[in-house]
C-alpha atoms as a PDB file:
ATOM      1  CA  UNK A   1     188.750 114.758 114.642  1.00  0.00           C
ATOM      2  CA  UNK A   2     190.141 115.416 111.224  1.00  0.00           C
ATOM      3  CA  UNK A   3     193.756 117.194 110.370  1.00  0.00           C
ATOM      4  CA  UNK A   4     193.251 120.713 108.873  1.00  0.00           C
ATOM      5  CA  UNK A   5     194.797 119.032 105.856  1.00  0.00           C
ATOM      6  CA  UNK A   6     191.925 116.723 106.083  1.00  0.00           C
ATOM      7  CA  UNK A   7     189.778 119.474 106.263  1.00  0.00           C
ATOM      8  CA  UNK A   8     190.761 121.481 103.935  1.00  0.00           C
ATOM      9  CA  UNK A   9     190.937 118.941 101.283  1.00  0.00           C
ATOM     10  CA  UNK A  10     186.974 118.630 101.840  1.00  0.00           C
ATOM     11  CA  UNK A  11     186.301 122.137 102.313  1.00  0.00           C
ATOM     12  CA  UNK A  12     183.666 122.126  99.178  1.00  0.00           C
ATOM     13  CA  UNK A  13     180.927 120.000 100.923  1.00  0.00           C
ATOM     14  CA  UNK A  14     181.251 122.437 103.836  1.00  0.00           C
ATOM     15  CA  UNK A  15     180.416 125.449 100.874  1.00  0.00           C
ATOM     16  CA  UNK A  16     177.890 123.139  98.516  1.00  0.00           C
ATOM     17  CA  UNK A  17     176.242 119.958 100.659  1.00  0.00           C
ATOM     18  CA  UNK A  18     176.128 117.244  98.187  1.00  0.00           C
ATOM     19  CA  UNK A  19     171.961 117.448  98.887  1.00  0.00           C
ATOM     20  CA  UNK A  20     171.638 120.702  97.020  1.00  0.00           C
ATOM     21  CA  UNK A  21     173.993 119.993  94.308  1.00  0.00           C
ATOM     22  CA  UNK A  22     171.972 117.187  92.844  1.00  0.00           C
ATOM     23  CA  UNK A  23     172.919 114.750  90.181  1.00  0.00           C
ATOM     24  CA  UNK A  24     176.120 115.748  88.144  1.00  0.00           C
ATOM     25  CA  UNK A  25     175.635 118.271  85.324  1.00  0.00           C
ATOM     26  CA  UNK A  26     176.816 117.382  81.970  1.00  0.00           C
ATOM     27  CA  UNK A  27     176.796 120.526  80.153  1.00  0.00           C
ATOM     28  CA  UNK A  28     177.132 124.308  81.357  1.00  0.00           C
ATOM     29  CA  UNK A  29     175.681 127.889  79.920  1.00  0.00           C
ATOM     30  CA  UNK A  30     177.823 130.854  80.065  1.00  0.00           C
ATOM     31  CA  UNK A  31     175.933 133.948  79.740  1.00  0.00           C
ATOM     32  CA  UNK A  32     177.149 137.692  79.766  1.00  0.00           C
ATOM     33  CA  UNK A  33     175.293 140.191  81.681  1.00  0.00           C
ATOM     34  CA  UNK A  34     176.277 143.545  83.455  1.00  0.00           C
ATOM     35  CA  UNK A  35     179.062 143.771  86.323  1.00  0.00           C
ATOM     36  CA  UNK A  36     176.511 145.384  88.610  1.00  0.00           C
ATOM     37  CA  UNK A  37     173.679 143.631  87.574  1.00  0.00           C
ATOM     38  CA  UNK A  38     175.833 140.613  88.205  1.00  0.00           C
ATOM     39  CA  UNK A  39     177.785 141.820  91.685  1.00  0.00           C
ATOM     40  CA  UNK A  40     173.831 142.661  93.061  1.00  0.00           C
ATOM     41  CA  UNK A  41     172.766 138.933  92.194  1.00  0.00           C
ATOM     42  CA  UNK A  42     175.760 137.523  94.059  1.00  0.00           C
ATOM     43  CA  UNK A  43     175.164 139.538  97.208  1.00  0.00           C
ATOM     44  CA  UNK A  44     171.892 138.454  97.196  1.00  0.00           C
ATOM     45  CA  UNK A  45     173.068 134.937  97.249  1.00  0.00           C
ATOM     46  CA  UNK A  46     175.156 134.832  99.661  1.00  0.00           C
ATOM     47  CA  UNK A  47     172.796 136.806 102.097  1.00  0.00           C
ATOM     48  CA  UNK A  48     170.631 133.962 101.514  1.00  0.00           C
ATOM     49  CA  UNK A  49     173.341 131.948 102.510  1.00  0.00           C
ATOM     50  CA  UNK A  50     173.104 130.241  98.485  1.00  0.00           C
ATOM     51  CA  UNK A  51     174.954 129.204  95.807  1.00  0.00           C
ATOM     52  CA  UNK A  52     174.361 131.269  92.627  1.00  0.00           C
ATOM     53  CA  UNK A  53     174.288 128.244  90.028  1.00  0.00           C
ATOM     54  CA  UNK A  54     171.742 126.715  92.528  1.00  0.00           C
ATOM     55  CA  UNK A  55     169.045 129.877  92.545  1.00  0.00           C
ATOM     56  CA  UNK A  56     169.535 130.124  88.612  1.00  0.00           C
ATOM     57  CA  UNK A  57     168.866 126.718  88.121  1.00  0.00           C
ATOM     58  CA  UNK A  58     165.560 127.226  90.095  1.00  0.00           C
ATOM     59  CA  UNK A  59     164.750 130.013  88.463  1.00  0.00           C
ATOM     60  CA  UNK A  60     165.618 128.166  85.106  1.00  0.00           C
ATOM     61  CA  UNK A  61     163.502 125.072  86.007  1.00  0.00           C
ATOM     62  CA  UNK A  62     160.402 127.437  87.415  1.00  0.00           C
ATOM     63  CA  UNK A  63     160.573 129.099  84.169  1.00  0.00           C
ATOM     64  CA  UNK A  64     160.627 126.177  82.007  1.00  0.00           C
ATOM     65  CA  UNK A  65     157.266 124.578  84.434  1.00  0.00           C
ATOM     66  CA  UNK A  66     155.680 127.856  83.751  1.00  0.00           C
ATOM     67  CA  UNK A  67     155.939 127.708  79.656  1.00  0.00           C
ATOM     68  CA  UNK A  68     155.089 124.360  79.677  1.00  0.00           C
ATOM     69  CA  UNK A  69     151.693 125.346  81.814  1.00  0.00           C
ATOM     70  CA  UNK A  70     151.324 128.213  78.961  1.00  0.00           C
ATOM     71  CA  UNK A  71     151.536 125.378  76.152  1.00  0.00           C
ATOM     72  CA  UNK A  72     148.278 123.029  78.304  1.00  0.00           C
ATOM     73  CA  UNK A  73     146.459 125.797  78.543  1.00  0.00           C
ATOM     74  CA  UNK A  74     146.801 127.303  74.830  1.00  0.00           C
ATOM     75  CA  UNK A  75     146.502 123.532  73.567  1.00  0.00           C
ATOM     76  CA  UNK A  76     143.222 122.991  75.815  1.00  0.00           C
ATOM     77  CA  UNK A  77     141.825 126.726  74.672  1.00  0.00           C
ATOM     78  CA  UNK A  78     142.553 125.714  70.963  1.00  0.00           C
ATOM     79  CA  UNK A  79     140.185 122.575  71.672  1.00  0.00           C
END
């Protein structure tokens, strides 16, 4: 059984497992955006029981699959 100093000192993998966090990021993006807008997003998160920078990088890398798709298709139409 570990000491509550122990503990505490690895409290982050009890908040972020190291599965969802992934490889290390090199770089970050800091965006503005509205307190409520921003407050809403965060509530949502955590009813999901989610980290924030996890469900925007989803979001980023759906977004990114879904232009990409755009480009195929516009390049096969174009044929």
């Amino acid at each position: 059984m570990r000491s509550v100093e122990e503990s505490s000192k690895y409290r982050w993998h009890i908040v972020y497992p190291t599965a969802t966090l992934g490889p290390m990021k090199d770089v970050g993006l800091r965006i503005r955006i509205d307190r409520d807008l921003r407050e809403k997003f965060l509530r949502a998160c955590k009813a999901e029981d989610r980290p924030a920078a996890q469900v925007i990088r989803e979001f980023m890398r759906a977004y990114v699959e879904d232009k990409d798709r755009d480009k195929t298709k516009k390049r096969i139409n174009d044929s």
